[in-house]
Structures are given as C-alpha cells and as structure tokens.
Protein backbone atom coordinates (compact mmCIF):
# COMPACT_ATOMS: atom_id res chain seq x y z
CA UNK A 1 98.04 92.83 88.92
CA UNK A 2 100.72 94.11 91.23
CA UNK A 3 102.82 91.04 90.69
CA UNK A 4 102.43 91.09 86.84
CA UNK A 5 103.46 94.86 86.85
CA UNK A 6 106.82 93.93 89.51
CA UNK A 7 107.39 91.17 87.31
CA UNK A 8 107.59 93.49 83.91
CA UNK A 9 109.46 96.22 86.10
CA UNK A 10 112.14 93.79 86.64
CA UNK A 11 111.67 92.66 83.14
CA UNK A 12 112.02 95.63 81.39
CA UNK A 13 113.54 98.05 84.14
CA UNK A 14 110.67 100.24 82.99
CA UNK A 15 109.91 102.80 86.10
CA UNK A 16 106.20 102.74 84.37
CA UNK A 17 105.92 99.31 85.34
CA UNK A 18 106.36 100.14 88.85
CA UNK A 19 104.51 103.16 89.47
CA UNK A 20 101.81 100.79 87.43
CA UNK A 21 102.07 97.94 90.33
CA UNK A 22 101.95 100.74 93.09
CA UNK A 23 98.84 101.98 91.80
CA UNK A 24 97.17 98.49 91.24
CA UNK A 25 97.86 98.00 95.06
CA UNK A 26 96.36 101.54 96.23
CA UNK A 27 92.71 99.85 94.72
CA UNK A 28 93.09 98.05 98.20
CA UNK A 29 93.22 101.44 99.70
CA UNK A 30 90.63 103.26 98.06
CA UNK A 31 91.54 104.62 94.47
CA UNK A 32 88.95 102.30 93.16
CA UNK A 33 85.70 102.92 91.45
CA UNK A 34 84.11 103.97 94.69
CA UNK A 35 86.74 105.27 96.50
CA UNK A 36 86.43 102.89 99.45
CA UNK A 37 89.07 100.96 101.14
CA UNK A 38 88.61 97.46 100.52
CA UNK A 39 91.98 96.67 103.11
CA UNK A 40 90.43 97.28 106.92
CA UNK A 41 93.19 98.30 108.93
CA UNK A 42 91.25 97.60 112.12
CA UNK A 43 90.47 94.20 111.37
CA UNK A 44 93.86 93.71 108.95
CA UNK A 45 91.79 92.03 107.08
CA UNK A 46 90.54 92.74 103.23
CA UNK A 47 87.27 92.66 101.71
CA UNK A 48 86.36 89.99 99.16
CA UNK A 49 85.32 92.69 96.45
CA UNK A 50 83.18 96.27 95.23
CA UNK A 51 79.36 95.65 94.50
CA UNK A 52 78.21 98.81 92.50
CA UNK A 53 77.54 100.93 95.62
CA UNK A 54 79.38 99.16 98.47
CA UNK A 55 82.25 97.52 99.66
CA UNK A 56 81.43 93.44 100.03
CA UNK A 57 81.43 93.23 103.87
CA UNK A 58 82.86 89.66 103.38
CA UNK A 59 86.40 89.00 104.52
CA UNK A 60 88.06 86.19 102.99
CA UNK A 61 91.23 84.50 102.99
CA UNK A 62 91.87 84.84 99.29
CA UNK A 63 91.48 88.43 99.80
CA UNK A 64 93.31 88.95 102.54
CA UNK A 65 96.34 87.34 101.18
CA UNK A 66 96.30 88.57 97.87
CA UNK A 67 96.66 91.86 100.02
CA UNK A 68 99.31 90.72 102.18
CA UNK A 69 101.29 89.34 99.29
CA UNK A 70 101.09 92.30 97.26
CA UNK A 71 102.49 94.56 99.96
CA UNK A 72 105.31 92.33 100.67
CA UNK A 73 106.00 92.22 97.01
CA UNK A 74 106.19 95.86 96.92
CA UNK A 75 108.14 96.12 99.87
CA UNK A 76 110.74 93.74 99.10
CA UNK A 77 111.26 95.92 95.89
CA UNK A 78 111.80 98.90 97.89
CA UNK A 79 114.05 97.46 100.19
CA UNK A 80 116.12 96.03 97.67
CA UNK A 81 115.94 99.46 95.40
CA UNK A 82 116.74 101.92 98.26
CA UNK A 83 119.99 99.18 99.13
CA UNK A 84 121.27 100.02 96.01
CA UNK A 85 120.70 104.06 96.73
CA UNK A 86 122.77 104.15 99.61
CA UNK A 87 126.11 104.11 100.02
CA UNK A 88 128.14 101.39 101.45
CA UNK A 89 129.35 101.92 104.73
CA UNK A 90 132.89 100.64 104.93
C-alpha cells in the first residue's frame, strides 16, 4: 500500500496521495484495527499479521521487509522533498 500511494503521489503530485502512504505505514505502528504495533522496535523485527484480538507473535522475513522497504520508501521521499525546500548554499 505505501508504495502504490508514493507511486500515485509522484504520479499525480497529489499531497493526498502522500499523507495516504504515510498513514498505510503507521498500521505497522499501531493505527490498525487493534491499535497494536505490529513493527517491534526491540527486536526490529515485524509481525507477520493481526488475528482478531492479538498481534501474530510470528516474525517473518516477508514482514519484516515489507516494513523496512516501506520506511525507506518514505524516507527517500522526504529526503528528496525537503532538498528541494532548502535553499542552495552557494
């Protein structure tokens, strides 16, 4: 989801886009059905999915990356929008 929203964003230029892509990622941190984070910042690693009253305690690979790569998507956006923000040092 976060790359199909970055993807429109750059698409379309549509801010809506990317606060859509920012809030897809935030499921990892807990603005999901339950309100748990699925991400675990002690283990850095993320949890395969939500059962209807729990967090999956499962930590797979597919997760974890799919976490991974949607932050550095994000960030990568960032970096590149605030470079365009700031003024050029000459």
């Amino acid at each position: 989801m976060v790359s199909a929203c970055l993807e429109a964003y750059r698409a379309t230029s549509d801010t809506w886009w990317y606060t859509e892509a920012q809030r897809a990622f935030d499921w990892f941190l807990g603005w999901n059905d339950l309100g748990l984070e699925v991400y675990s910042s002690s283990t850095g690693g993320c949890r395969d999915a939500l059962h209807v009253d729990r967090v999956n305690q499962n930590q797979g690979a597919e997760s974890t990356l799919s976490f991974l790569l949607s932050l550095a998507e994000l960030q990568v956006l960032q970096n590149t929008l605030s470079s365009f923000q700031q003024p050029i040092a000459v």
